[in-house]
PDB file of N, CA and C in Angstrom:
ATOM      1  N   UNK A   1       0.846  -1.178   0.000  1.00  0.00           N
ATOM      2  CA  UNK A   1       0.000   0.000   0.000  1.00  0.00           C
ATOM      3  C   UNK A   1       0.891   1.240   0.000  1.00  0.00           C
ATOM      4  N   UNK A   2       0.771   2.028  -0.227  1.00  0.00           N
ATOM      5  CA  UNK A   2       1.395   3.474  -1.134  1.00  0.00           C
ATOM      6  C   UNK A   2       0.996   4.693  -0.008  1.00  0.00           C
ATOM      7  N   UNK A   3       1.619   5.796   0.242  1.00  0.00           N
ATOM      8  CA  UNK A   3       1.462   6.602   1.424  1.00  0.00           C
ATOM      9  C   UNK A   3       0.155   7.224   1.347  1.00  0.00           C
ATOM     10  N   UNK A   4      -0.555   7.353   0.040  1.00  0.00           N
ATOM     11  CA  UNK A   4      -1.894   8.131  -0.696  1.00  0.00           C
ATOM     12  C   UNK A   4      -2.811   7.132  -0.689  1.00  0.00           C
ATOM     13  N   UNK A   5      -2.696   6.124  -0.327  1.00  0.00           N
ATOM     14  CA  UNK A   5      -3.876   4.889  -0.799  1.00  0.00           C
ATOM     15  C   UNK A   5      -4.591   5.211   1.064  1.00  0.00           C
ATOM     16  N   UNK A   6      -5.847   4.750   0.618  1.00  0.00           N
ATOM     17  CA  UNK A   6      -6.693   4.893   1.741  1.00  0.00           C
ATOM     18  C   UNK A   6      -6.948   3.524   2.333  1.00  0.00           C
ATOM     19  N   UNK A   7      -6.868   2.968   3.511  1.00  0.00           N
ATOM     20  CA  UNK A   7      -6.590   1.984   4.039  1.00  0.00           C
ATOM     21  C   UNK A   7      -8.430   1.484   3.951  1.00  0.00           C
ATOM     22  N   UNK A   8      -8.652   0.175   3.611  1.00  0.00           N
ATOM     23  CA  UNK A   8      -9.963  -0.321   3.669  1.00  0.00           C
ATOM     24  C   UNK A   8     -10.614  -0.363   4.916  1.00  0.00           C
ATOM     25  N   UNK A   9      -9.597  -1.036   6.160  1.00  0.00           N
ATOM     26  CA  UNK A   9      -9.846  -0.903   7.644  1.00  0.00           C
ATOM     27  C   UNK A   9      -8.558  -0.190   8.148  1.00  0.00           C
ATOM     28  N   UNK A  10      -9.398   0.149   9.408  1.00  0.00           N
ATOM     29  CA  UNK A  10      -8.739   1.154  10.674  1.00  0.00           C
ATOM     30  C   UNK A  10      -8.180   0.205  11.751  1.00  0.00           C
ATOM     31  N   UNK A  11      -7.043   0.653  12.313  1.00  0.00           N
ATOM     32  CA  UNK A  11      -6.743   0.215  13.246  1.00  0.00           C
ATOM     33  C   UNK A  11      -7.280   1.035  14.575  1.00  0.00           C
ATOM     34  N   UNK A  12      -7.109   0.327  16.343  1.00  0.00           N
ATOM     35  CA  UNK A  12      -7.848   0.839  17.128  1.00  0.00           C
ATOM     36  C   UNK A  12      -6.796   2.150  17.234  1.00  0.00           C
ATOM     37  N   UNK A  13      -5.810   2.274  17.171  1.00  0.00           N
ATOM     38  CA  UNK A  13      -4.868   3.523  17.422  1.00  0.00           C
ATOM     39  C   UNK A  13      -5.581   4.602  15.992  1.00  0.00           C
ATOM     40  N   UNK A  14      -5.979   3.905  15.004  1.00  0.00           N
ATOM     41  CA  UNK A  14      -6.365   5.132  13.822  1.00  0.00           C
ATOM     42  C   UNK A  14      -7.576   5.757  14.107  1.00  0.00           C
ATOM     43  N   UNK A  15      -8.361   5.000  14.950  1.00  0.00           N
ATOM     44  CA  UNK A  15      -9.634   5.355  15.426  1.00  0.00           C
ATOM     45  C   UNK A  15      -9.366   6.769  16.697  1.00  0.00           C
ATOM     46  N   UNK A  16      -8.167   6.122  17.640  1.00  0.00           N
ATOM     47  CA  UNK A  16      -8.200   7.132  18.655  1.00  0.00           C
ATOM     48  C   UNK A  16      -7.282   8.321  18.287  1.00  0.00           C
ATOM     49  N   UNK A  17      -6.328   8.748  17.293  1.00  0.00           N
ATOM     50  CA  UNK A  17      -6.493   9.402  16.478  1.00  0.00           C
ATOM     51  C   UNK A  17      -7.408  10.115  15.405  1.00  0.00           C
ATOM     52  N   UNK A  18      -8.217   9.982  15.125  1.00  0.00           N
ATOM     53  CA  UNK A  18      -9.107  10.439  14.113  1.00  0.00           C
ATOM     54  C   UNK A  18     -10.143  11.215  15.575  1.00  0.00           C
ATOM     55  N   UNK A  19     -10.490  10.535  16.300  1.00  0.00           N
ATOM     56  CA  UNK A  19     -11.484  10.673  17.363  1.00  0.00           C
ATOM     57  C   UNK A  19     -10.466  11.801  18.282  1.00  0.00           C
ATOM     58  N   UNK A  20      -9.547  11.992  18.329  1.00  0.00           N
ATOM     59  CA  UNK A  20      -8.739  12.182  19.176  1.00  0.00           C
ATOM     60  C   UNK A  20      -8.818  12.239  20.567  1.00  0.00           C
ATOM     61  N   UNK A  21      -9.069  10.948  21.237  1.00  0.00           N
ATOM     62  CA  UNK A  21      -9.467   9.740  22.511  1.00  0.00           C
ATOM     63  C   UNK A  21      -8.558   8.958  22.761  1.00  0.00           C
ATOM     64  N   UNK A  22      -8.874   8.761  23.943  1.00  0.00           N
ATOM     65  CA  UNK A  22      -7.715   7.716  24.525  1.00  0.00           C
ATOM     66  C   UNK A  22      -8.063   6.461  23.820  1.00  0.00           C
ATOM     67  N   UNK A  23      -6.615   5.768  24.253  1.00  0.00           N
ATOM     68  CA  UNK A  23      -6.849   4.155  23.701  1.00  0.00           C
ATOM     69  C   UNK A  23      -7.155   3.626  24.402  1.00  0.00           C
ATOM     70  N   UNK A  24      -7.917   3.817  25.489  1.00  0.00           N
ATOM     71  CA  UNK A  24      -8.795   3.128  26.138  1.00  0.00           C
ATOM     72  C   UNK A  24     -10.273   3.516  25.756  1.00  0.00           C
ATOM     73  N   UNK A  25     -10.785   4.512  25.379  1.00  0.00           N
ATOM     74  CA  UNK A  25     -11.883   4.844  25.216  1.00  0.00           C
ATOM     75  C   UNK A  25     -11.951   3.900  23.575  1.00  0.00           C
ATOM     76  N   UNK A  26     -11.293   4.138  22.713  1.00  0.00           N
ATOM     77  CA  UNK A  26     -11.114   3.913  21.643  1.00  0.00           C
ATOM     78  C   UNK A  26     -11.486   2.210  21.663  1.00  0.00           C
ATOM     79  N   UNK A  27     -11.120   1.452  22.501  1.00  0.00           N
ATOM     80  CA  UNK A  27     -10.995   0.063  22.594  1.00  0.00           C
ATOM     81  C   UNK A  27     -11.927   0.025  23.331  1.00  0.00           C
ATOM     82  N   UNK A  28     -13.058   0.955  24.105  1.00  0.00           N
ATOM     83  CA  UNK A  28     -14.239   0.577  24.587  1.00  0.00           C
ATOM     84  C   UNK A  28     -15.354   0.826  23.627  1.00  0.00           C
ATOM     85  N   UNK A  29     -14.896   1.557  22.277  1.00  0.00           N
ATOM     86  CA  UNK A  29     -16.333   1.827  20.964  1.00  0.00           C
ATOM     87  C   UNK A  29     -16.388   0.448  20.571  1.00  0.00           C
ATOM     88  N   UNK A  30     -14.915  -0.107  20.431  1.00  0.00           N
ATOM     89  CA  UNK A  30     -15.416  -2.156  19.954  1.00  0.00           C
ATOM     90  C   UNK A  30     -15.938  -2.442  20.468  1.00  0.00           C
ATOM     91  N   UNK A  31     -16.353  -2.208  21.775  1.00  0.00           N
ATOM     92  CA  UNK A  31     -17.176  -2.717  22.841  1.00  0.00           C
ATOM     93  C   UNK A  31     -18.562  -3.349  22.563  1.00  0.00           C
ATOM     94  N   UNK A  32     -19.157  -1.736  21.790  1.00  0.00           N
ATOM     95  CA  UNK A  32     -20.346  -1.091  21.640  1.00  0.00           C
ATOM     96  C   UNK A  32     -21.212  -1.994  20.559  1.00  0.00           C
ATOM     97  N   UNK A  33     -22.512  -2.438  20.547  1.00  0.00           N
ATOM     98  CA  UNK A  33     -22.828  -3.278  19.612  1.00  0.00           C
ATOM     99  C   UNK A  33     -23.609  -2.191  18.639  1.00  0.00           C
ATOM    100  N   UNK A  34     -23.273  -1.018  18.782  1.00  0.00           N
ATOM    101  CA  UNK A  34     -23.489   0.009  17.484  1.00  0.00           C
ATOM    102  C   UNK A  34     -22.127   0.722  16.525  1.00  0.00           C
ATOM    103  N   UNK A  35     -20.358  -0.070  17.518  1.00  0.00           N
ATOM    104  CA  UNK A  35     -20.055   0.451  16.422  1.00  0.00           C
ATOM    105  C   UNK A  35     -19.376  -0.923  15.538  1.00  0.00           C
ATOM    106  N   UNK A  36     -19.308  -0.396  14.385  1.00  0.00           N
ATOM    107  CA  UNK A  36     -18.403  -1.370  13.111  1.00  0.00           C
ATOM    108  C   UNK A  36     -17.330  -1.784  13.903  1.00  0.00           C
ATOM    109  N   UNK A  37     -16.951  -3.067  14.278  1.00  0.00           N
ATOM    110  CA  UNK A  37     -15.945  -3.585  14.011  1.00  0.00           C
ATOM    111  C   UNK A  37     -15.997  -5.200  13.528  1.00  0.00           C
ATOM    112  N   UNK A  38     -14.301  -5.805  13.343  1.00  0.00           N
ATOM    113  CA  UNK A  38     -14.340  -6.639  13.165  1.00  0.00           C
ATOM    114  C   UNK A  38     -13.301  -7.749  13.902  1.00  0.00           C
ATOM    115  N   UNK A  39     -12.968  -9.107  14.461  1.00  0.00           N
ATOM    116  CA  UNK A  39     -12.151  -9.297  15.431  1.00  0.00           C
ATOM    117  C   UNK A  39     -11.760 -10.630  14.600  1.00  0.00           C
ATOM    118  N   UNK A  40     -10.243 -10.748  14.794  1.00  0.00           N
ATOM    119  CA  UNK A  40      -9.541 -11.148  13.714  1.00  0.00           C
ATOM    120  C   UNK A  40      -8.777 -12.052  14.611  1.00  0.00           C
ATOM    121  N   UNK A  41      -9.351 -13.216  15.418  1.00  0.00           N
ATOM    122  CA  UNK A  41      -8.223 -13.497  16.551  1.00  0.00           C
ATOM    123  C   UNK A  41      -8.090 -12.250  17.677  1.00  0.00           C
ATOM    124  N   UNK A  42      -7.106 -12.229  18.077  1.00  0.00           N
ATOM    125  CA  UNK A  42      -6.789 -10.969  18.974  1.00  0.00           C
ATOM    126  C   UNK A  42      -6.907  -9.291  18.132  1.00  0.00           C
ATOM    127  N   UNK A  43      -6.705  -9.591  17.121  1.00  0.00           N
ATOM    128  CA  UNK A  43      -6.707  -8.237  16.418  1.00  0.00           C
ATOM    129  C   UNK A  43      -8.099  -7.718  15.546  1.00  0.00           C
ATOM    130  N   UNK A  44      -7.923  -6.325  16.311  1.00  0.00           N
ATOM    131  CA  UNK A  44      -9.181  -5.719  16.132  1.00  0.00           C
ATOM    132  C   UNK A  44      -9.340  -5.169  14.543  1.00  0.00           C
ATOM    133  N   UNK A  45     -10.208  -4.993  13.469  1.00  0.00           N
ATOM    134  CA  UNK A  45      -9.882  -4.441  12.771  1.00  0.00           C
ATOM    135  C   UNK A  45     -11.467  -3.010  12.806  1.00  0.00           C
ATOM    136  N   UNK A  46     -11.339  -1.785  11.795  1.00  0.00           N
ATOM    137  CA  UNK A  46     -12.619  -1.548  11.890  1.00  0.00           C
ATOM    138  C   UNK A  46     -12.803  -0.768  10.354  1.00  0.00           C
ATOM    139  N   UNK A  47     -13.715  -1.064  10.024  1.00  0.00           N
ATOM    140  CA  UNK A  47     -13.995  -1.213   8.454  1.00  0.00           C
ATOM    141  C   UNK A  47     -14.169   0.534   8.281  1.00  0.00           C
ATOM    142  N   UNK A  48     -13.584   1.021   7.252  1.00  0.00           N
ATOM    143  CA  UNK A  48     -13.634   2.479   7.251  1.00  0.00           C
ATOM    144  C   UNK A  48     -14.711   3.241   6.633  1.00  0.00           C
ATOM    145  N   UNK A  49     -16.034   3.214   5.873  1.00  0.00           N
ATOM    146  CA  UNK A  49     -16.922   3.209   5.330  1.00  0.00           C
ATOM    147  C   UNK A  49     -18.081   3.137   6.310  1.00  0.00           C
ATOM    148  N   UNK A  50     -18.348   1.792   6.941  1.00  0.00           N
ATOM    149  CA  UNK A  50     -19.383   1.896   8.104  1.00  0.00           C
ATOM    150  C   UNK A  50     -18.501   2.621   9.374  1.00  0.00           C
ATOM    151  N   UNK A  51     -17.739   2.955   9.174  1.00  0.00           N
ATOM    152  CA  UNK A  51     -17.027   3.805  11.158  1.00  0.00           C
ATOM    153  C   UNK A  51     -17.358   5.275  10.239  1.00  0.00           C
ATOM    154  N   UNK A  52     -16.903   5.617   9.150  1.00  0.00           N
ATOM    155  CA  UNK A  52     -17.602   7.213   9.031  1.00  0.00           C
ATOM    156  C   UNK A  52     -18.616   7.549   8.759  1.00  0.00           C
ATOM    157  N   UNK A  53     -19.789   6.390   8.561  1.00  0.00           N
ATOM    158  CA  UNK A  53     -21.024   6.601   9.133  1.00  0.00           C
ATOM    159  C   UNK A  53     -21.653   6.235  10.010  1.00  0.00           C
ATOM    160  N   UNK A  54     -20.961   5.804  11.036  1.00  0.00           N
ATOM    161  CA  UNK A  54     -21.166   5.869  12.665  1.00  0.00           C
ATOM    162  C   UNK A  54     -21.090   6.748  12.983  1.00  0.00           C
ATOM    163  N   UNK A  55     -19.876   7.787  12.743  1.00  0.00           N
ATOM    164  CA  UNK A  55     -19.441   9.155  13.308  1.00  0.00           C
ATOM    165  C   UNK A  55     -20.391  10.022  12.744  1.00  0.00           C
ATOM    166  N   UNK A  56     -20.803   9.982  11.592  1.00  0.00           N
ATOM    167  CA  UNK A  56     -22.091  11.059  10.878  1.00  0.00           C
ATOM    168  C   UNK A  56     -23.228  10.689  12.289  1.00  0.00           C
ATOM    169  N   UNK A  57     -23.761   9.506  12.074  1.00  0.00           N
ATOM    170  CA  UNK A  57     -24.939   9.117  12.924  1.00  0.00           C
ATOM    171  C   UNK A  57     -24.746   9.379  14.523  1.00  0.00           C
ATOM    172  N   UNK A  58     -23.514   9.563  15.130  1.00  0.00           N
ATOM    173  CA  UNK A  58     -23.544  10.209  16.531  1.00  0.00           C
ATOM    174  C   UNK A  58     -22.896  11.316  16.124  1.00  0.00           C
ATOM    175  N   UNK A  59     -23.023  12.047  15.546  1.00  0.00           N
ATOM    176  CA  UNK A  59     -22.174  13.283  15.628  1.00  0.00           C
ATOM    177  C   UNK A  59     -23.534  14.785  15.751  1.00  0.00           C
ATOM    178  N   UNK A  60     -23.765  15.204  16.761  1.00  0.00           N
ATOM    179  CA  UNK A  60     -24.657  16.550  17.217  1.00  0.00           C
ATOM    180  C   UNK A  60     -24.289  17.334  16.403  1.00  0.00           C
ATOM    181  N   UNK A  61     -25.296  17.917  15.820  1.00  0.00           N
ATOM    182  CA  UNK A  61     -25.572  19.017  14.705  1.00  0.00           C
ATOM    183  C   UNK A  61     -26.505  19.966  15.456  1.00  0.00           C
ATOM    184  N   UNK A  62     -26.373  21.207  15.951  1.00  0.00           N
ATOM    185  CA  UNK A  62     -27.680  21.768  16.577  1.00  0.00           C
ATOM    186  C   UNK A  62     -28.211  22.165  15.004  1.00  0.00           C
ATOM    187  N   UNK A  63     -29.499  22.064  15.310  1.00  0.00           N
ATOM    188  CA  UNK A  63     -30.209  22.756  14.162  1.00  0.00           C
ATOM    189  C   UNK A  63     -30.104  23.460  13.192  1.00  0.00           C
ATOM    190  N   UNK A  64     -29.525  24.691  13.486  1.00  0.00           N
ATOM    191  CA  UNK A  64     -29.424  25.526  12.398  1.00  0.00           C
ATOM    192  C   UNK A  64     -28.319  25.182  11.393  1.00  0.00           C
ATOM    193  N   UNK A  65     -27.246  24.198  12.086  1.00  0.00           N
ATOM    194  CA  UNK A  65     -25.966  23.779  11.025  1.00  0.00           C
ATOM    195  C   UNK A  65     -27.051  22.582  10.319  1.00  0.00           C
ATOM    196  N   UNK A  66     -27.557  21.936  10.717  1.00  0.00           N
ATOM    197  CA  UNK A  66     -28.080  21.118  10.235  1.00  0.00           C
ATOM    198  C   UNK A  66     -28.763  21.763   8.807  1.00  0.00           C
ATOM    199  N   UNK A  67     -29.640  22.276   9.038  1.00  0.00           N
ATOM    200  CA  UNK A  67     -30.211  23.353   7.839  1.00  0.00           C
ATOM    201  C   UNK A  67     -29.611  23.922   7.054  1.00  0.00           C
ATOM    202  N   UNK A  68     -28.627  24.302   7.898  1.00  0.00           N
ATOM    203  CA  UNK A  68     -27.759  24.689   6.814  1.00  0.00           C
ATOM    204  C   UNK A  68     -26.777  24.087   5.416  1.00  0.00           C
ATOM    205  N   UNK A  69     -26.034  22.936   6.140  1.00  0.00           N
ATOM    206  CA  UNK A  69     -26.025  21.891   6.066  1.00  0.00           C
ATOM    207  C   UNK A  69     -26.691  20.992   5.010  1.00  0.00           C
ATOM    208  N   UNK A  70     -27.775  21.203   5.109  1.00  0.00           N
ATOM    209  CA  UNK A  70     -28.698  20.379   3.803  1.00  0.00           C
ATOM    210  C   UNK A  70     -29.081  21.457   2.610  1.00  0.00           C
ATOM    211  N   UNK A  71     -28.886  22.711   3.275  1.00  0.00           N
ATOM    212  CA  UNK A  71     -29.277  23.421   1.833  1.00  0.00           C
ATOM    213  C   UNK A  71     -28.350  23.626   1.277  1.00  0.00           C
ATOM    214  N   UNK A  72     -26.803  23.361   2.043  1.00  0.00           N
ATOM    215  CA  UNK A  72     -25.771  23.488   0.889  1.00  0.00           C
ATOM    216  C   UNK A  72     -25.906  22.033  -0.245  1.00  0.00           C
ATOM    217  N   UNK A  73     -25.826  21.048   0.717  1.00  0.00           N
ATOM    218  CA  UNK A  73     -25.871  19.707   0.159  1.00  0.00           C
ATOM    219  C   UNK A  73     -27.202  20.091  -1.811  1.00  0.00           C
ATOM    220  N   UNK A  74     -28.178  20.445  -0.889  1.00  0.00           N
ATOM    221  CA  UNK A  74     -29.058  20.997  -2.038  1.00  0.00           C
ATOM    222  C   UNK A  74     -28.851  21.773  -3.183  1.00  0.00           C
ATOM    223  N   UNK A  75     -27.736  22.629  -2.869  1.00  0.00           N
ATOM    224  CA  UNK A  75     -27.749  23.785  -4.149  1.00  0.00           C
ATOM    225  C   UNK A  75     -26.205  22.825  -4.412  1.00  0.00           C
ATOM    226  N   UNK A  76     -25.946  22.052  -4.594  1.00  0.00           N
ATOM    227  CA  UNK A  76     -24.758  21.146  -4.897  1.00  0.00           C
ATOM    228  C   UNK A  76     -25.430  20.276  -5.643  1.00  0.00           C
ATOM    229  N   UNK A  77     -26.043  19.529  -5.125  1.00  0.00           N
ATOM    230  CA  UNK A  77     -26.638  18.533  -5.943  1.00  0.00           C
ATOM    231  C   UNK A  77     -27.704  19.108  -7.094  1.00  0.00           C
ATOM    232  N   UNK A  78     -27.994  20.526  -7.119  1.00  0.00           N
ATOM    233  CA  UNK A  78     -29.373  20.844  -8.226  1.00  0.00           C
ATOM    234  C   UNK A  78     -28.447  21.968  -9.148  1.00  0.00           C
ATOM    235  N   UNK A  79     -26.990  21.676  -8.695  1.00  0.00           N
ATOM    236  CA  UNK A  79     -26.681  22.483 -10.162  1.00  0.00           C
ATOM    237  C   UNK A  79     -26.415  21.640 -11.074  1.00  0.00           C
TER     238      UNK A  79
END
């Protein structure tokens, strides 16, 4: 794999990086039976596609970004 190629799965350290969380917190989201992972023997892996739409789906938007938010999405998609 090449320094530009995007890795298919995450490791638990890429997670608590990205999250920027301890590796303990990080190794308690495998925990969770809402987030993506996968267990490989001892090694954790976590699929990168369903974990950044985990993070969309818990991630707080107050309202008005939200709105906002979709009407950009909108005038993007209707040009």
């Amino acid at each position: 794999m090449t320094k530009n190629e995007v890795p298919e799965f995450l490791t638990v350290d890429d997670v608590k990086n990205y999250l920027k969380i301890s590796r303990g917190a990080a190794y308690g989201l495998t925990h969770r039976k809402d987030f993506p992972s996968c267990r490989f023997g001892g090694t954790i892996r976590i699929p990168l596609e369903p974990f950044l739409h985990w993070v969309a789906l818990n991630t707080y938007l107050p309202k008005t970004l939200r709105e906002a938010r979709t009407a950009k999405e909108v005038t993007v998609y209707g040009s």
